[in-house]
C-alpha atoms as a PDB file:
ATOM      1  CA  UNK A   1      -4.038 -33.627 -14.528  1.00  0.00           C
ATOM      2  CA  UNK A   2      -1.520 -32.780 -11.927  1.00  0.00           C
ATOM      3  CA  UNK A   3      -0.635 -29.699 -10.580  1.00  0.00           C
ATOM      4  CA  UNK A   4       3.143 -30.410 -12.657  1.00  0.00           C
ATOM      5  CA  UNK A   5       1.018 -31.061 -16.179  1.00  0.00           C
ATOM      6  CA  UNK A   6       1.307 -29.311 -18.834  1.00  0.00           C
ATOM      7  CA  UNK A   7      -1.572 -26.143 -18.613  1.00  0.00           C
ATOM      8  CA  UNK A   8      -2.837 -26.424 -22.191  1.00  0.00           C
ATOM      9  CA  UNK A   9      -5.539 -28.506 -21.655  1.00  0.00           C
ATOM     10  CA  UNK A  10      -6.916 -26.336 -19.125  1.00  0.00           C
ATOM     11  CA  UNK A  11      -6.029 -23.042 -21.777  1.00  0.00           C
ATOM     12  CA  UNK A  12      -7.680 -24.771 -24.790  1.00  0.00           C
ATOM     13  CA  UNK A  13     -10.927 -25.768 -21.835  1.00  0.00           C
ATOM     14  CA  UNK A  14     -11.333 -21.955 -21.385  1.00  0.00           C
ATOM     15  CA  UNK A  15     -10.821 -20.898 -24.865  1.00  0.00           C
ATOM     16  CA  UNK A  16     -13.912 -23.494 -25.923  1.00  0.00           C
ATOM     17  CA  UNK A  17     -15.966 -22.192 -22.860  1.00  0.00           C
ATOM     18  CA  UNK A  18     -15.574 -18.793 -23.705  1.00  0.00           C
ATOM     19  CA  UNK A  19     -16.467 -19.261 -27.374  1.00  0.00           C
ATOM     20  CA  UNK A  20     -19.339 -21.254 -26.700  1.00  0.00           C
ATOM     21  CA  UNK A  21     -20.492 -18.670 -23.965  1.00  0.00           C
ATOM     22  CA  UNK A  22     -20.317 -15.946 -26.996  1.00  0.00           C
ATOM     23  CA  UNK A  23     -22.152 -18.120 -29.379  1.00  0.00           C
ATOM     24  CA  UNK A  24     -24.989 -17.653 -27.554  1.00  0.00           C
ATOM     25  CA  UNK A  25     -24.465 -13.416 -27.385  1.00  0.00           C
ATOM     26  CA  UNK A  26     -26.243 -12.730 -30.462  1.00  0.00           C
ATOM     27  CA  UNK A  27     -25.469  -9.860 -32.445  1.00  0.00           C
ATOM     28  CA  UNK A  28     -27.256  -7.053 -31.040  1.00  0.00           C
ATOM     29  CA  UNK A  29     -26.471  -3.414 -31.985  1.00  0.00           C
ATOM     30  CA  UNK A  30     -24.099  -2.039 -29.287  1.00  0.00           C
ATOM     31  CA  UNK A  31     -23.363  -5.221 -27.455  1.00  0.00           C
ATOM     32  CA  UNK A  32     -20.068  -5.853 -28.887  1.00  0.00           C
ATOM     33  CA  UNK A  33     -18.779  -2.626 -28.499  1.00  0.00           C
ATOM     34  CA  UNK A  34     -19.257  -2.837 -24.700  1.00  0.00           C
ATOM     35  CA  UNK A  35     -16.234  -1.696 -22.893  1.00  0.00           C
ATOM     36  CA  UNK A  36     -14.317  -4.489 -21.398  1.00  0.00           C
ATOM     37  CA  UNK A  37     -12.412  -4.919 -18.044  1.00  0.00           C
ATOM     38  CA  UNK A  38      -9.416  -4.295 -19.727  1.00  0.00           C
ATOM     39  CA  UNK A  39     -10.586  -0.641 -20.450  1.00  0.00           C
ATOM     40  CA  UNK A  40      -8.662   0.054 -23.472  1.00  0.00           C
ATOM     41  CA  UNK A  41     -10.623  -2.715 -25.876  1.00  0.00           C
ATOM     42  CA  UNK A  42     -14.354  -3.015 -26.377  1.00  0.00           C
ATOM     43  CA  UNK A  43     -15.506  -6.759 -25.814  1.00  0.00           C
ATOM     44  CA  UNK A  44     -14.970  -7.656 -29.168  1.00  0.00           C
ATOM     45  CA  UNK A  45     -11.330  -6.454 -29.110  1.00  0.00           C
ATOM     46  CA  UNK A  46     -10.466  -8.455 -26.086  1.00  0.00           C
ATOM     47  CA  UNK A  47     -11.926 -11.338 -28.436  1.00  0.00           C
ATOM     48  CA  UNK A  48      -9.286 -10.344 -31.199  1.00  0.00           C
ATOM     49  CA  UNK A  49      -6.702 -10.335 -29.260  1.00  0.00           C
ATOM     50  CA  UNK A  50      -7.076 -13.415 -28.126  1.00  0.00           C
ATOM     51  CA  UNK A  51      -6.979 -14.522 -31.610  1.00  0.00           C
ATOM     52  CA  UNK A  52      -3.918 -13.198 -31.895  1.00  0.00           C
ATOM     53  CA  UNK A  53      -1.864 -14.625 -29.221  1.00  0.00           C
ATOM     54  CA  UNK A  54      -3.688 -17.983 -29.825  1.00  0.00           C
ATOM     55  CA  UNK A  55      -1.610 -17.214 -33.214  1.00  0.00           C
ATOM     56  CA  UNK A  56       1.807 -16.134 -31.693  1.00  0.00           C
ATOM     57  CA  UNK A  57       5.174 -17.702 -32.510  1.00  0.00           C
ATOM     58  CA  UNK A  58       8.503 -16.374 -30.902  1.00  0.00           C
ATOM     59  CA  UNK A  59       9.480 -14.755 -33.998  1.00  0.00           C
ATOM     60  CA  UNK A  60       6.480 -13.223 -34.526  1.00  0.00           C
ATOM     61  CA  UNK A  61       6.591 -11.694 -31.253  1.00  0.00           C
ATOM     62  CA  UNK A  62       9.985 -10.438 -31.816  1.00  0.00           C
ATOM     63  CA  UNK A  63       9.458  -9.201 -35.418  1.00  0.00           C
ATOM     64  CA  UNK A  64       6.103  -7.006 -34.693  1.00  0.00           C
ATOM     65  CA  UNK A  65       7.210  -6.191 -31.228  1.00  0.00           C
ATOM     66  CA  UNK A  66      10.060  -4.531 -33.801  1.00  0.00           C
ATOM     67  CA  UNK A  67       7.870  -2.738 -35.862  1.00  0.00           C
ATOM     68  CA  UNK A  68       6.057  -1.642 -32.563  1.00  0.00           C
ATOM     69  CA  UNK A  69       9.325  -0.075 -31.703  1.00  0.00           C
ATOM     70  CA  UNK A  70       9.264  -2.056 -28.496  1.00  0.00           C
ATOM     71  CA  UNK A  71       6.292  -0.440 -26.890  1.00  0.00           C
ATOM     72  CA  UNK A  72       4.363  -3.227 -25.663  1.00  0.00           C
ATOM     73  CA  UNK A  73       1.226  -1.411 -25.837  1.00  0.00           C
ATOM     74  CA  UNK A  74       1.628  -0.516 -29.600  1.00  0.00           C
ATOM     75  CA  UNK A  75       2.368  -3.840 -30.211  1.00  0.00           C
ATOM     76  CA  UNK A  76      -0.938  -4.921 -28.227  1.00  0.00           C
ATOM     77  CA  UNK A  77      -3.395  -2.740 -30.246  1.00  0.00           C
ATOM     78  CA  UNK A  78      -1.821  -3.526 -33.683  1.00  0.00           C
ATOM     79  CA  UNK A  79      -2.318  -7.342 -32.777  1.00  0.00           C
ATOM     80  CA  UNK A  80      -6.058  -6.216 -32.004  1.00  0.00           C
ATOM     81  CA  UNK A  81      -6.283  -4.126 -35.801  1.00  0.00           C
ATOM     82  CA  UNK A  82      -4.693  -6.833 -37.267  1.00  0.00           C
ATOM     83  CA  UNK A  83      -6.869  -9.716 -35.964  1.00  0.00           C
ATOM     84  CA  UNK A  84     -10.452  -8.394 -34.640  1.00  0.00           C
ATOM     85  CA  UNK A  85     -12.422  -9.131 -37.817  1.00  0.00           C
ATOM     86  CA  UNK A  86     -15.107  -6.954 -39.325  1.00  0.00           C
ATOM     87  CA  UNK A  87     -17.857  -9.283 -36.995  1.00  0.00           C
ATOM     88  CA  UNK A  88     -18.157 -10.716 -34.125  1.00  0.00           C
ATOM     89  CA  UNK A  89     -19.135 -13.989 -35.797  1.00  0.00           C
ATOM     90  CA  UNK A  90     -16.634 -13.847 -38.026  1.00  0.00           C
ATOM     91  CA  UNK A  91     -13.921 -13.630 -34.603  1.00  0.00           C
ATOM     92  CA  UNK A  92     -15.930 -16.191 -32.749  1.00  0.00           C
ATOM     93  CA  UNK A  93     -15.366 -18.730 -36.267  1.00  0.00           C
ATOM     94  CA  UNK A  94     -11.716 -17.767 -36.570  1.00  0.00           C
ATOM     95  CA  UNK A  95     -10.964 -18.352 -32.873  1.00  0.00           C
ATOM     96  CA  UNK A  96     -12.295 -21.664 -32.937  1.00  0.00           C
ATOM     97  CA  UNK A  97     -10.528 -22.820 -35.595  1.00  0.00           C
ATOM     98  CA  UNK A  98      -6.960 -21.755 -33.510  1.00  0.00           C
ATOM     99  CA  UNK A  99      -8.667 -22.845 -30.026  1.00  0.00           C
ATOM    100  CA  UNK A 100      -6.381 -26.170 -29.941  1.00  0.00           C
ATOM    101  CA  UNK A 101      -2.855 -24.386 -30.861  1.00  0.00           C
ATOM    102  CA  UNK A 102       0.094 -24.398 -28.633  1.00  0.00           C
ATOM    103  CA  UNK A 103       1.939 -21.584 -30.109  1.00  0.00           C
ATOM    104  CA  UNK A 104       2.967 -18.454 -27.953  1.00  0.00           C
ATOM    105  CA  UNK A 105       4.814 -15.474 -27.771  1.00  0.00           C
ATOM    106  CA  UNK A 106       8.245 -16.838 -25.619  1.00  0.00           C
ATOM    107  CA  UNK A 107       8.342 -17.543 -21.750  1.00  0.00           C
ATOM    108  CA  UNK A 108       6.277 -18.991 -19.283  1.00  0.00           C
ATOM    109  CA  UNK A 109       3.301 -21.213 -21.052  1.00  0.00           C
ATOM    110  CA  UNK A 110       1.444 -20.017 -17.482  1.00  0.00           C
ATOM    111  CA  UNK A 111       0.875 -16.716 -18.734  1.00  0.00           C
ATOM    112  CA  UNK A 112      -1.331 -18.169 -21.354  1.00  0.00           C
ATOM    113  CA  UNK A 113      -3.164 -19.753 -18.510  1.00  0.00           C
ATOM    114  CA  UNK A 114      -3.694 -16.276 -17.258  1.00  0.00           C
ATOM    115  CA  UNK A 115      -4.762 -14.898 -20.667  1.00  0.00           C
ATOM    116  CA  UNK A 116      -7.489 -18.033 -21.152  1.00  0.00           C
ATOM    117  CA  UNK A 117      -8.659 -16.554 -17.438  1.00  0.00           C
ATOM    118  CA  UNK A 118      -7.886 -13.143 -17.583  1.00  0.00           C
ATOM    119  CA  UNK A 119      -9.836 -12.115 -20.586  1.00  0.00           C
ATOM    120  CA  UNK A 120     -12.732 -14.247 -20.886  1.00  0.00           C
ATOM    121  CA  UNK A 121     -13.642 -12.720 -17.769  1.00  0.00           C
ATOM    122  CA  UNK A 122     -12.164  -9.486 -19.080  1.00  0.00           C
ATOM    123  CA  UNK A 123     -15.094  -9.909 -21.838  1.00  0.00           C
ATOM    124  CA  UNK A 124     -17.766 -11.710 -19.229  1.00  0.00           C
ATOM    125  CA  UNK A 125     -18.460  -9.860 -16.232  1.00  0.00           C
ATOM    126  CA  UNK A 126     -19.406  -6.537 -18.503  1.00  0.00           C
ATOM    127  CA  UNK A 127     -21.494  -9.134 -20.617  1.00  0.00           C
ATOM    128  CA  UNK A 128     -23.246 -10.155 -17.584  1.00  0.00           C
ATOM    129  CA  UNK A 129     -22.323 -13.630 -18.377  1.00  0.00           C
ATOM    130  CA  UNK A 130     -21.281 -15.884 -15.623  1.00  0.00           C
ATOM    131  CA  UNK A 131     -18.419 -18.747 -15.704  1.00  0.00           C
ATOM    132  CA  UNK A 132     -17.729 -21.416 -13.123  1.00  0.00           C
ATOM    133  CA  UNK A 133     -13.610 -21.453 -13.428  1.00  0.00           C
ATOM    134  CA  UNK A 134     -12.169 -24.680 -12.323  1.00  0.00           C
ATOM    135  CA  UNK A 135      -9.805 -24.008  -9.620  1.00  0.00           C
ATOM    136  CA  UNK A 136      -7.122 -25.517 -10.563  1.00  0.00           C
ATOM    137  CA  UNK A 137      -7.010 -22.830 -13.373  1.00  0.00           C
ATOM    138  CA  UNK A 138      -7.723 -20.119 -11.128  1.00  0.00           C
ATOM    139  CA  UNK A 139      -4.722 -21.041  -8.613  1.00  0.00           C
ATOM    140  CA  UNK A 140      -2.374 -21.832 -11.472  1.00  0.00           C
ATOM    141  CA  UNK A 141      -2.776 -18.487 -12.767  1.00  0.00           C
ATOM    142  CA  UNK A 142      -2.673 -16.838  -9.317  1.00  0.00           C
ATOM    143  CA  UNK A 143       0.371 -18.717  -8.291  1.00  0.00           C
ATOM    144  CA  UNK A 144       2.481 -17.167 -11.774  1.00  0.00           C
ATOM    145  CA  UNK A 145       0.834 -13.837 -11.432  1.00  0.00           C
ATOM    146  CA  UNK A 146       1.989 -13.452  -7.475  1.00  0.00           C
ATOM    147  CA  UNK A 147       5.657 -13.605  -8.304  1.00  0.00           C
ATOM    148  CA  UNK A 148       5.463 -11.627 -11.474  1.00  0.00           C
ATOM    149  CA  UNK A 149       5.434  -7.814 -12.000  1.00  0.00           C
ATOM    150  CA  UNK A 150       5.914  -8.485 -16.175  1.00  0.00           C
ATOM    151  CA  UNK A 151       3.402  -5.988 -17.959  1.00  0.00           C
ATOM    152  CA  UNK A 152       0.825  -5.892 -15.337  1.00  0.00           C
ATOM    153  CA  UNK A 153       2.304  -5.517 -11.894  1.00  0.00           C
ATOM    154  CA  UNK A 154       0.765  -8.083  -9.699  1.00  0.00           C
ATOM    155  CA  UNK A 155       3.472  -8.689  -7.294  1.00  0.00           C
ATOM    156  CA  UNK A 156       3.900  -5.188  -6.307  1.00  0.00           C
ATOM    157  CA  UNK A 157      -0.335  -4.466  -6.364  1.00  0.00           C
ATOM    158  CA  UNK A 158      -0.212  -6.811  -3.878  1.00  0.00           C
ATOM    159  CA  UNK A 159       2.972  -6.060  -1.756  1.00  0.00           C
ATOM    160  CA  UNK A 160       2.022  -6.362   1.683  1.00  0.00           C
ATOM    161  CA  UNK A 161      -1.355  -8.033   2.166  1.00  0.00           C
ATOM    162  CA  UNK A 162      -2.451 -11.566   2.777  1.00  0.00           C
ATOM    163  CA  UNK A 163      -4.611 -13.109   0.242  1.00  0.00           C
ATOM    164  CA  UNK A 164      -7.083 -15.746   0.922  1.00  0.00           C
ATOM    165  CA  UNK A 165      -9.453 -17.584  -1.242  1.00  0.00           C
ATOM    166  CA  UNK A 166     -13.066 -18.468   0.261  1.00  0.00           C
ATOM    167  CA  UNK A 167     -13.952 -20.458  -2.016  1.00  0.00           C
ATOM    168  CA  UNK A 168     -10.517 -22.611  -1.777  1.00  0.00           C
ATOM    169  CA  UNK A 169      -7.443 -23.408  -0.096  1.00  0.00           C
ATOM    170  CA  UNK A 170      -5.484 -20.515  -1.144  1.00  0.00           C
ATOM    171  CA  UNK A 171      -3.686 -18.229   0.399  1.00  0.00           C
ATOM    172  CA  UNK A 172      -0.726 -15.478  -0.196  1.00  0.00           C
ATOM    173  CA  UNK A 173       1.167 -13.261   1.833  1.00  0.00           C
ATOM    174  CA  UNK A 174       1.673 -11.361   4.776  1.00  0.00           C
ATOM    175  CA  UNK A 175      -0.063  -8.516   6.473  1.00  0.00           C
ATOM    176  CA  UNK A 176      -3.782  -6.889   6.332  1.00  0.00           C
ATOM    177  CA  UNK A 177      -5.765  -9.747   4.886  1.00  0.00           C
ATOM    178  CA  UNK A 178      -7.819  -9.084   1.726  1.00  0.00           C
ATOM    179  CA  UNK A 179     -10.430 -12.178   1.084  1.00  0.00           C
ATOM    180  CA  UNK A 180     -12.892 -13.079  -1.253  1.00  0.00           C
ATOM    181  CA  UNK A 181     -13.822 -15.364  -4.567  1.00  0.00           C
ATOM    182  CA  UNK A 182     -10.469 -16.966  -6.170  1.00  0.00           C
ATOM    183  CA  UNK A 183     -11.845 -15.604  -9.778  1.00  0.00           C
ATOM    184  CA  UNK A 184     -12.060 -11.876  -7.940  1.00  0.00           C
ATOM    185  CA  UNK A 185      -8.344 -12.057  -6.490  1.00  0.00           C
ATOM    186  CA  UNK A 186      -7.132 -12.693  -9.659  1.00  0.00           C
ATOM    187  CA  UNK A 187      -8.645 -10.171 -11.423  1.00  0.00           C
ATOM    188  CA  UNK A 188      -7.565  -7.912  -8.852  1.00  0.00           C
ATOM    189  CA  UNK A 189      -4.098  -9.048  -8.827  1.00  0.00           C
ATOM    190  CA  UNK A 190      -3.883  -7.992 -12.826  1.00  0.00           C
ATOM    191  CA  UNK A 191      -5.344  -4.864 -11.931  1.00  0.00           C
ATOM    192  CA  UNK A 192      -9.475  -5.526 -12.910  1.00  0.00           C
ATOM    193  CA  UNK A 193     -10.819  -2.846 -10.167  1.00  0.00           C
ATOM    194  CA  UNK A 194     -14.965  -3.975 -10.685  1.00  0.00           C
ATOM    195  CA  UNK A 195     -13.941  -7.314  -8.532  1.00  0.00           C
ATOM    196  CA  UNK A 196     -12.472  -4.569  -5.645  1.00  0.00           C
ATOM    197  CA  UNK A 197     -16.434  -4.982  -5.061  1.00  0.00           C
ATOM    198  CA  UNK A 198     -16.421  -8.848  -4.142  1.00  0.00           C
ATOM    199  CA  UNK A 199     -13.871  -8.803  -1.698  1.00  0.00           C
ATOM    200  CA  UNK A 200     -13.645  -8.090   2.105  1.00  0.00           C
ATOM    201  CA  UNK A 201     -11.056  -8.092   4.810  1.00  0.00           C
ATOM    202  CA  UNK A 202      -8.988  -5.139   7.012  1.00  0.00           C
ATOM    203  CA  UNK A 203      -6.189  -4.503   4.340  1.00  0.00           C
ATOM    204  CA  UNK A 204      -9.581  -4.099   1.738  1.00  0.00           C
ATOM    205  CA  UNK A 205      -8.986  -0.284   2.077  1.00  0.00           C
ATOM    206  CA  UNK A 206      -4.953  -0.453   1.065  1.00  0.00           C
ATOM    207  CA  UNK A 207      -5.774  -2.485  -2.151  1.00  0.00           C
ATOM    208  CA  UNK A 208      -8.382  -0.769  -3.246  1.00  0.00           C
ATOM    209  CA  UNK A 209      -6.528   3.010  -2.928  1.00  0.00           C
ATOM    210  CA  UNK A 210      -3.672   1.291  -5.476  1.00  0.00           C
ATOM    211  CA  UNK A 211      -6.231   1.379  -7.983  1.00  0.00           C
ATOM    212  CA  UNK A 212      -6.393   5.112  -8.269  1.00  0.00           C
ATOM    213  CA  UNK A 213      -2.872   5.525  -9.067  1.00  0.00           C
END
């Protein structure tokens, strides 16, 4: 698929990877609960709301972003109430069964890219599970993320610095470089701090302090 193609393929890749990474998690007491990257969900959460957005319509969005009162983060954690289910298996089953939808909430289909990266990692790294992205994922989602301070702020986290990928032929920016994995600048970009650890480069020191505001 081209770099112009439609990105579903490569969402509904990472969805199946992700679930079949979990299958093999087991159910041990405490694991699910494990904080994720994004800090506010445990693992499992992160899970169930994916299964939620995998289950997004436009007017969905705009009838329980309503009842949220138009607090995105409201409408966020009643998504993850509504949808994580009372076990993990029980999740894992009802995600795969929605894996293959091409429903969203409305704009960019790209930022579903970046949730089918964003959170399985979100749910990995803690897990001590390791993923082999394809890049093509990886710089999709970085190239919508750099030009987009919607929700999470990535263009102005990175305001100022060069990016550059080792691992591929990426770069972004101007200024103090900042270098490292393509998985860890994108986390970083969306404001994961644990991938701060992966990365090198003189402007290293001016990323990592805009964590700690």
């Amino acid at each position: 698929m081209g770099a112009a193609g439609s990105p579903w393929p490569l969402i509904h890749a990472e969805r199946k990877a992700l679930l079949d990474d979990l299958e093999g998690v087991g159910s041990a007491p405490g694991v699910w609960g494990t904080r994720s990257l994004c800090t506010e969900w445990s693992v499992h959460q992160v899970l169930g709301h994916m299964l939620s957005t995998a289950m997004m319509t436009p007017p969905r969005f705009l009838g329980e972003m309503a009842k949220a009162g138009f607090r995105f983060p409201r409408f966020a954690d009643a998504g993850v109430a509504a949808w994580t289910k009372p076990t993990p298996q029980e999740t894992i089953t009802a995600f795969r069964a929605v894996q293959d939808r091409t429903t969203s909430p409305p704009g960019p289909v790209e930022a579903m890219l970046g949730e089918a990266v964003v959170h399985p990692e979100d749910i990995r790294r803690p897990l001590g599970l390791r993923h082999v992205y394809p890049e093509e994922s990886l710089v999709r989602t970085a190239d919508f993320f750099k030009g987009s301070n919607l929700l999470i702020g990535a263009k102005n986290r990175i305001a100022g610095l060069r990016l550059r990928a080792d691992d591929v032929g990426w770069t972004h920016g101007d200024g103090p470089e900042v270098h490292g994995p393509m998985l860890s600048l994108v986390m970083t970009m969306t404001g994961r701090a644990p991938h701060l650890d992966d990365l090198g480069g003189d402007g290293l020191g001016t990323y990592r302090a805009r964590f700690s505001h």
